[in-house]
PDB file of N, CA and C in Angstrom:
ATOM      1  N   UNK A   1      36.273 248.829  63.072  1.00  0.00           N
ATOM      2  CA  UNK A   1      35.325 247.733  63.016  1.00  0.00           C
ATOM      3  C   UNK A   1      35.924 246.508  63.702  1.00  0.00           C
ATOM      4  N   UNK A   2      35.147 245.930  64.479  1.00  0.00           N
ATOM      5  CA  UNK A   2      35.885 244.886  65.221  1.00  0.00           C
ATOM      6  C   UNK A   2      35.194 243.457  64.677  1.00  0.00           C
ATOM      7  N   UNK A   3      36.633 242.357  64.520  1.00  0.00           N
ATOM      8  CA  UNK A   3      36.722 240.946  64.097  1.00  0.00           C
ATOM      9  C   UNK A   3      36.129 240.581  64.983  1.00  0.00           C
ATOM     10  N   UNK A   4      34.767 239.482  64.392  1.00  0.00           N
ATOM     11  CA  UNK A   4      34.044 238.839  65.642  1.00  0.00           C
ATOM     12  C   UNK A   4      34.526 237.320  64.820  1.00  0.00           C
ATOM     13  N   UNK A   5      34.803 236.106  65.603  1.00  0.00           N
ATOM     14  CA  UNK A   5      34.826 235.057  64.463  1.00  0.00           C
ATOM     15  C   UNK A   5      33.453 233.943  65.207  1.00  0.00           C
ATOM     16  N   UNK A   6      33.519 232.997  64.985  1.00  0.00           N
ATOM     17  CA  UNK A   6      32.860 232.117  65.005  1.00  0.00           C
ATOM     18  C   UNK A   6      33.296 230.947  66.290  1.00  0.00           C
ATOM     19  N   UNK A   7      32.915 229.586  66.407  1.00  0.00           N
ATOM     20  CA  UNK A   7      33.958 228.748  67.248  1.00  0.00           C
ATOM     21  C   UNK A   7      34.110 228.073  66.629  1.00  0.00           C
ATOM     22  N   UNK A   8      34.016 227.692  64.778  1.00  0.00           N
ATOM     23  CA  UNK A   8      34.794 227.413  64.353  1.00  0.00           C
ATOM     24  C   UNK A   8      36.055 227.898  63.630  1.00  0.00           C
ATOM     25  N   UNK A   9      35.766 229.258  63.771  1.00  0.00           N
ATOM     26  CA  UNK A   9      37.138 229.933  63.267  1.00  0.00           C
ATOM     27  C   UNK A   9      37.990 230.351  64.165  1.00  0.00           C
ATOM     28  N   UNK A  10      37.473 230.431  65.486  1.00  0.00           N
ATOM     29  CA  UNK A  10      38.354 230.838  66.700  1.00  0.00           C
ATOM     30  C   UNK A  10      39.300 229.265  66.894  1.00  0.00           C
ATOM     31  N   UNK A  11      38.400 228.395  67.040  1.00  0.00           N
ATOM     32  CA  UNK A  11      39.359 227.047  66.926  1.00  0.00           C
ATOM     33  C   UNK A  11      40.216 226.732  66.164  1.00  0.00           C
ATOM     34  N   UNK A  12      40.212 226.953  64.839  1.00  0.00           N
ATOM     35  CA  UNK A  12      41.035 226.982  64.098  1.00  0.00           C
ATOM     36  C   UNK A  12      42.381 228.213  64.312  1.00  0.00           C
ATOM     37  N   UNK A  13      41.944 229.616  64.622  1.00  0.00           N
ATOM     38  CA  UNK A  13      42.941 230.617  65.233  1.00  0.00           C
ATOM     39  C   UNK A  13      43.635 229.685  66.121  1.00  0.00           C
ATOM     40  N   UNK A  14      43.042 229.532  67.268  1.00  0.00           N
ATOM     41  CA  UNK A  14      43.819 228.828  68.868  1.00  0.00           C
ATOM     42  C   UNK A  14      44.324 227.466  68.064  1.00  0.00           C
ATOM     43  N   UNK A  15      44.420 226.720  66.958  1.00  0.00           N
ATOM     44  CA  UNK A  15      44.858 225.691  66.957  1.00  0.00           C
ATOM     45  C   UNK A  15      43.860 224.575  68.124  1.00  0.00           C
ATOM     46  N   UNK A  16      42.757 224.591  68.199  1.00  0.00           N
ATOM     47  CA  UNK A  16      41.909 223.868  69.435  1.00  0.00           C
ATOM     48  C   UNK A  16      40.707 223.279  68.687  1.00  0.00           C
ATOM     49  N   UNK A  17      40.589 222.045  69.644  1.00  0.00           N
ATOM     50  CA  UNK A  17      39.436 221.481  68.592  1.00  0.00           C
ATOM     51  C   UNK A  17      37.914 222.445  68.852  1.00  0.00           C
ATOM     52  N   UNK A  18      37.048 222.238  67.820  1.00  0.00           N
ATOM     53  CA  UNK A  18      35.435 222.884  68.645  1.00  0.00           C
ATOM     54  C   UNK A  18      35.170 222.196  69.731  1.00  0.00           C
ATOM     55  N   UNK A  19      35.230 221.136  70.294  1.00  0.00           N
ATOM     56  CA  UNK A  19      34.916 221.033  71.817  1.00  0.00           C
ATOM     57  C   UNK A  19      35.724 221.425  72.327  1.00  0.00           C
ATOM     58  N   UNK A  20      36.942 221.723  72.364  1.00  0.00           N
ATOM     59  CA  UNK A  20      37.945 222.097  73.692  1.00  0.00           C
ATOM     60  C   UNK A  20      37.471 223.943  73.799  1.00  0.00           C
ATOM     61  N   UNK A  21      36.942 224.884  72.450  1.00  0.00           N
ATOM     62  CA  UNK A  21      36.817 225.621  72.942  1.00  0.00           C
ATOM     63  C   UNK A  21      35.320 226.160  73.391  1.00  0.00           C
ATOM     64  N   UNK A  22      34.579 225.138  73.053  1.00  0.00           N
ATOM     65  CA  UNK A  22      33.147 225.255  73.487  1.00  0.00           C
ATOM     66  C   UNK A  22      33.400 224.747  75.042  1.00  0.00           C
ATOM     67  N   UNK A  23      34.485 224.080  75.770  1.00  0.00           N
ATOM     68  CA  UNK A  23      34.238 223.331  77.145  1.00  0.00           C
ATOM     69  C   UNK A  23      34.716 225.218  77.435  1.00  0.00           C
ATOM     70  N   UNK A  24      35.642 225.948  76.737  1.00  0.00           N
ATOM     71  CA  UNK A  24      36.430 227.262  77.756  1.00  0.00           C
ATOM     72  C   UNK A  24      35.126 227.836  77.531  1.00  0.00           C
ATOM     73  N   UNK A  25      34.270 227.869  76.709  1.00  0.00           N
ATOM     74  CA  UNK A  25      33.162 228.685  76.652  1.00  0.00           C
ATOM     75  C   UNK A  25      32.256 228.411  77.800  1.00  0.00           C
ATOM     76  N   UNK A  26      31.761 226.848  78.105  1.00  0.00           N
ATOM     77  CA  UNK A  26      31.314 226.683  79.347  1.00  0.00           C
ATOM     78  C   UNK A  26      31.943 227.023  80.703  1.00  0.00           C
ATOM     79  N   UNK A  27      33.028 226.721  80.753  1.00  0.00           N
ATOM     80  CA  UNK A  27      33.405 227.203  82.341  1.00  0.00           C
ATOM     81  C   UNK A  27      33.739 228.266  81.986  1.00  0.00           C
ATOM     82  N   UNK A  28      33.405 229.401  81.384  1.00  0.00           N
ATOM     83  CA  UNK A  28      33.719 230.879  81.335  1.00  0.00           C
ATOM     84  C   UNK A  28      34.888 231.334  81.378  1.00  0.00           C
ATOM     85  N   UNK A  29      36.354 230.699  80.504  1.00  0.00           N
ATOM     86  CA  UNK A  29      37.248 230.451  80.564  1.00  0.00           C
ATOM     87  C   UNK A  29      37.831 231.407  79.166  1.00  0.00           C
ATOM     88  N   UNK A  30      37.228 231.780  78.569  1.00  0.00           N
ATOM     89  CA  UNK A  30      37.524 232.385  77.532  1.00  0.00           C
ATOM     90  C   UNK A  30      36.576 233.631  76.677  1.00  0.00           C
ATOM     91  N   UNK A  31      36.721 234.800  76.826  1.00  0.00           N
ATOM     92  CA  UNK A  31      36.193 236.087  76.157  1.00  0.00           C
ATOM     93  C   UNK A  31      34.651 235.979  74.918  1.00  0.00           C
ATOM     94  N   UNK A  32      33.645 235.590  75.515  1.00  0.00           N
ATOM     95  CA  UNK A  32      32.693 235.577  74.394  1.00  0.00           C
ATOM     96  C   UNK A  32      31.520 236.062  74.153  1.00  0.00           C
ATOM     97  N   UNK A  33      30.597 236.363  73.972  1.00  0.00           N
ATOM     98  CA  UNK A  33      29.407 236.516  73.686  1.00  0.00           C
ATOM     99  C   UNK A  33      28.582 235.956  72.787  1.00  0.00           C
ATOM    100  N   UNK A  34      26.960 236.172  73.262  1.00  0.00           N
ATOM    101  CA  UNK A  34      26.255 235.537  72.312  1.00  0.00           C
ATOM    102  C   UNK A  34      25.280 236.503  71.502  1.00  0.00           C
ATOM    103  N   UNK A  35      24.804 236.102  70.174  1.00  0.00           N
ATOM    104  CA  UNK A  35      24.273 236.732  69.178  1.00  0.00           C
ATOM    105  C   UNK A  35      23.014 235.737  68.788  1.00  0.00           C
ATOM    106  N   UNK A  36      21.827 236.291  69.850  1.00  0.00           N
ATOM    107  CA  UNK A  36      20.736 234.924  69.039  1.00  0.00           C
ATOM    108  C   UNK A  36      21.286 233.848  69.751  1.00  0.00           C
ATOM    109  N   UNK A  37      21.675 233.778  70.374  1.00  0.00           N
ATOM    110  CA  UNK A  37      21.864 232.629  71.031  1.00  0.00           C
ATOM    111  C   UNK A  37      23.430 231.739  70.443  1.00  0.00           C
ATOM    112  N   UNK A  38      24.035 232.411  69.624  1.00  0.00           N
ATOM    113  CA  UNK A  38      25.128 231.770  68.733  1.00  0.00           C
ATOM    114  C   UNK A  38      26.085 232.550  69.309  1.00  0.00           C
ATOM    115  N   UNK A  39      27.532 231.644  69.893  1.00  0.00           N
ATOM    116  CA  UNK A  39      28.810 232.005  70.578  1.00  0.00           C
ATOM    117  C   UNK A  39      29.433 232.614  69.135  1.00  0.00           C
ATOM    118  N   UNK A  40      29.703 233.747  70.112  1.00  0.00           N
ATOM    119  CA  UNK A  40      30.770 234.339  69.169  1.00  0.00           C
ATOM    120  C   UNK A  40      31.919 235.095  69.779  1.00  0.00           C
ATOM    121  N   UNK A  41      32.977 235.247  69.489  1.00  0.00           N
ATOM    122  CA  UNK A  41      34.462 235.930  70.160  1.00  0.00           C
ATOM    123  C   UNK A  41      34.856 237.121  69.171  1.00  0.00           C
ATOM    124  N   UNK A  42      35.240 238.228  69.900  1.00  0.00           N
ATOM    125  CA  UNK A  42      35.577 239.327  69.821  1.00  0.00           C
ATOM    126  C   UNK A  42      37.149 238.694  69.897  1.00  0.00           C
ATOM    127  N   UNK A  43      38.095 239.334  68.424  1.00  0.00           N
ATOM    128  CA  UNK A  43      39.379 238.794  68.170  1.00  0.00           C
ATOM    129  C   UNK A  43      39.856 239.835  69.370  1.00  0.00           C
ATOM    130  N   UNK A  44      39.827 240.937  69.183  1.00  0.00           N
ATOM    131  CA  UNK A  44      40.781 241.388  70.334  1.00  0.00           C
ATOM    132  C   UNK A  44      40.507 241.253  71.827  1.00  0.00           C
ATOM    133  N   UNK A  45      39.662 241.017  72.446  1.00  0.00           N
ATOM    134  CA  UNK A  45      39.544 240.367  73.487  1.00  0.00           C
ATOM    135  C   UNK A  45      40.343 239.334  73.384  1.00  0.00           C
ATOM    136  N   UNK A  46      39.898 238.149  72.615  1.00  0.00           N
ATOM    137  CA  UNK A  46      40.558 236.630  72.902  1.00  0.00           C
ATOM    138  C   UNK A  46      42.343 237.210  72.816  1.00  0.00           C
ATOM    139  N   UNK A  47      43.122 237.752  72.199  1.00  0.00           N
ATOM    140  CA  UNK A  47      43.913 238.085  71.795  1.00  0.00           C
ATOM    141  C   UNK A  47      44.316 238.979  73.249  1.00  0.00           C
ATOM    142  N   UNK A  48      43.912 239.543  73.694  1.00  0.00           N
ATOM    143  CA  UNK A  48      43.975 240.073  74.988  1.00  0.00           C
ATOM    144  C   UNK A  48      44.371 238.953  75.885  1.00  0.00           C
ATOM    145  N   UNK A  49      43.181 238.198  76.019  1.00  0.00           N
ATOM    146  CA  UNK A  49      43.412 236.681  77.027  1.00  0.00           C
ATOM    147  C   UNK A  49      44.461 235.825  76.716  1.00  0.00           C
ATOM    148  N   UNK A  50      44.898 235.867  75.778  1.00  0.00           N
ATOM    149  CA  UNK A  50      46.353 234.807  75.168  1.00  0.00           C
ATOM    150  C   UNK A  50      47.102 236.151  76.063  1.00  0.00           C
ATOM    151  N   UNK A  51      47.543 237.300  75.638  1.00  0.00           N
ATOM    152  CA  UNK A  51      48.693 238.147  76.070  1.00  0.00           C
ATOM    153  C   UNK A  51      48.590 237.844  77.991  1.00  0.00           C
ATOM    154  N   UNK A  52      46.820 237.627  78.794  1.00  0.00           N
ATOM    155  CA  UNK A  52      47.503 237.766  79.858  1.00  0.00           C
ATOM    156  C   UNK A  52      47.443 236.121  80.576  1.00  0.00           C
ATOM    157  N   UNK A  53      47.375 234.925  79.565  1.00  0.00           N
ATOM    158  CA  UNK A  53      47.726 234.064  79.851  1.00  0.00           C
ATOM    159  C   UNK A  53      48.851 233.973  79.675  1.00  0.00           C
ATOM    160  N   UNK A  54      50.127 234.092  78.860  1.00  0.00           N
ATOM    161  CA  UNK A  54      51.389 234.190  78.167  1.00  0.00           C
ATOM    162  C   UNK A  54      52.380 235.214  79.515  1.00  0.00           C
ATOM    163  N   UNK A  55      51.452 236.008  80.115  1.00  0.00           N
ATOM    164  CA  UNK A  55      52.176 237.023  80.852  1.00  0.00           C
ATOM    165  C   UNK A  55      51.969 235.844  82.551  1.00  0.00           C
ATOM    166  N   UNK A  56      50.939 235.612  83.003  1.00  0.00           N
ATOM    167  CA  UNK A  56      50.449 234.566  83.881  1.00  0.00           C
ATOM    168  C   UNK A  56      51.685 233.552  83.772  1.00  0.00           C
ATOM    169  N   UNK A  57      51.951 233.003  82.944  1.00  0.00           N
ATOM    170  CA  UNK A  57      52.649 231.747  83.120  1.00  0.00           C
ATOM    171  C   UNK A  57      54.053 232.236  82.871  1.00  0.00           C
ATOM    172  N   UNK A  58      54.740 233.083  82.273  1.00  0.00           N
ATOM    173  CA  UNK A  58      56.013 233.839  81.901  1.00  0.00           C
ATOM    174  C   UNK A  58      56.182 233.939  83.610  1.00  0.00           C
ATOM    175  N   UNK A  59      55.207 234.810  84.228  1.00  0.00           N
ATOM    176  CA  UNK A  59      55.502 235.162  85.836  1.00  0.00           C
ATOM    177  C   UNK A  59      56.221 233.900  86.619  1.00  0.00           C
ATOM    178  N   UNK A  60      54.932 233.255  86.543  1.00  0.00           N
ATOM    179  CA  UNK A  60      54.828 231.683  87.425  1.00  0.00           C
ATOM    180  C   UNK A  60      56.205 230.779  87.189  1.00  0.00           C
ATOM    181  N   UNK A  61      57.373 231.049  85.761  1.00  0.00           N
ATOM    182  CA  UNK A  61      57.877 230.366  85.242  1.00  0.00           C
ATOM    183  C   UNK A  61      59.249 231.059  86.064  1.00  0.00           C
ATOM    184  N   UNK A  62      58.621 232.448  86.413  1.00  0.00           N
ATOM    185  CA  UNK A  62      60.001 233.308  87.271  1.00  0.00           C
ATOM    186  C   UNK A  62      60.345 232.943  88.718  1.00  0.00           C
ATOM    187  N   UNK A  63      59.087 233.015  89.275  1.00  0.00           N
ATOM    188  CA  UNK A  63      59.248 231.947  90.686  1.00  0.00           C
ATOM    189  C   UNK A  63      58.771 231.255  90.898  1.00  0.00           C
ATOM    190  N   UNK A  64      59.361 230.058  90.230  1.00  0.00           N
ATOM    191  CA  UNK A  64      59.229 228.421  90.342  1.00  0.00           C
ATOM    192  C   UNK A  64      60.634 228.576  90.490  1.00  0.00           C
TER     193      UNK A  64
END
């Protein structure tokens, strides 16, 4: 069964306010879908996107 949370519980996960992750929701910046018209995030997706942001910048941090 897969964790869907909310954007206020995903904000609270990411440590992010509800607008900072409603702006990643607008520029399509972050894993979501809608239900009825209500944003909602799939935990392992978002959790996916942290691992290949974390891997993205680990790289970038190798050749700099």
């Amino acid at each position: 069964m897969k964790t869907i949370y909310s954007v206020k519980e995903i904000s609270k996960y990411l440590n992010l306010s509800e607008s900072t992750v409603r702006t990643l929701v607008r520029e399509h910046k972050i894993p979501f879908f809608k239900i009825s018209g209500t944003i909602k995030f799939d935990l392992d997706k978002v959790n996916e996107w942290i691992d290949n942001k974390i891997k993205a910048e680990t790289e970038f941090n190798l050749f700099s």
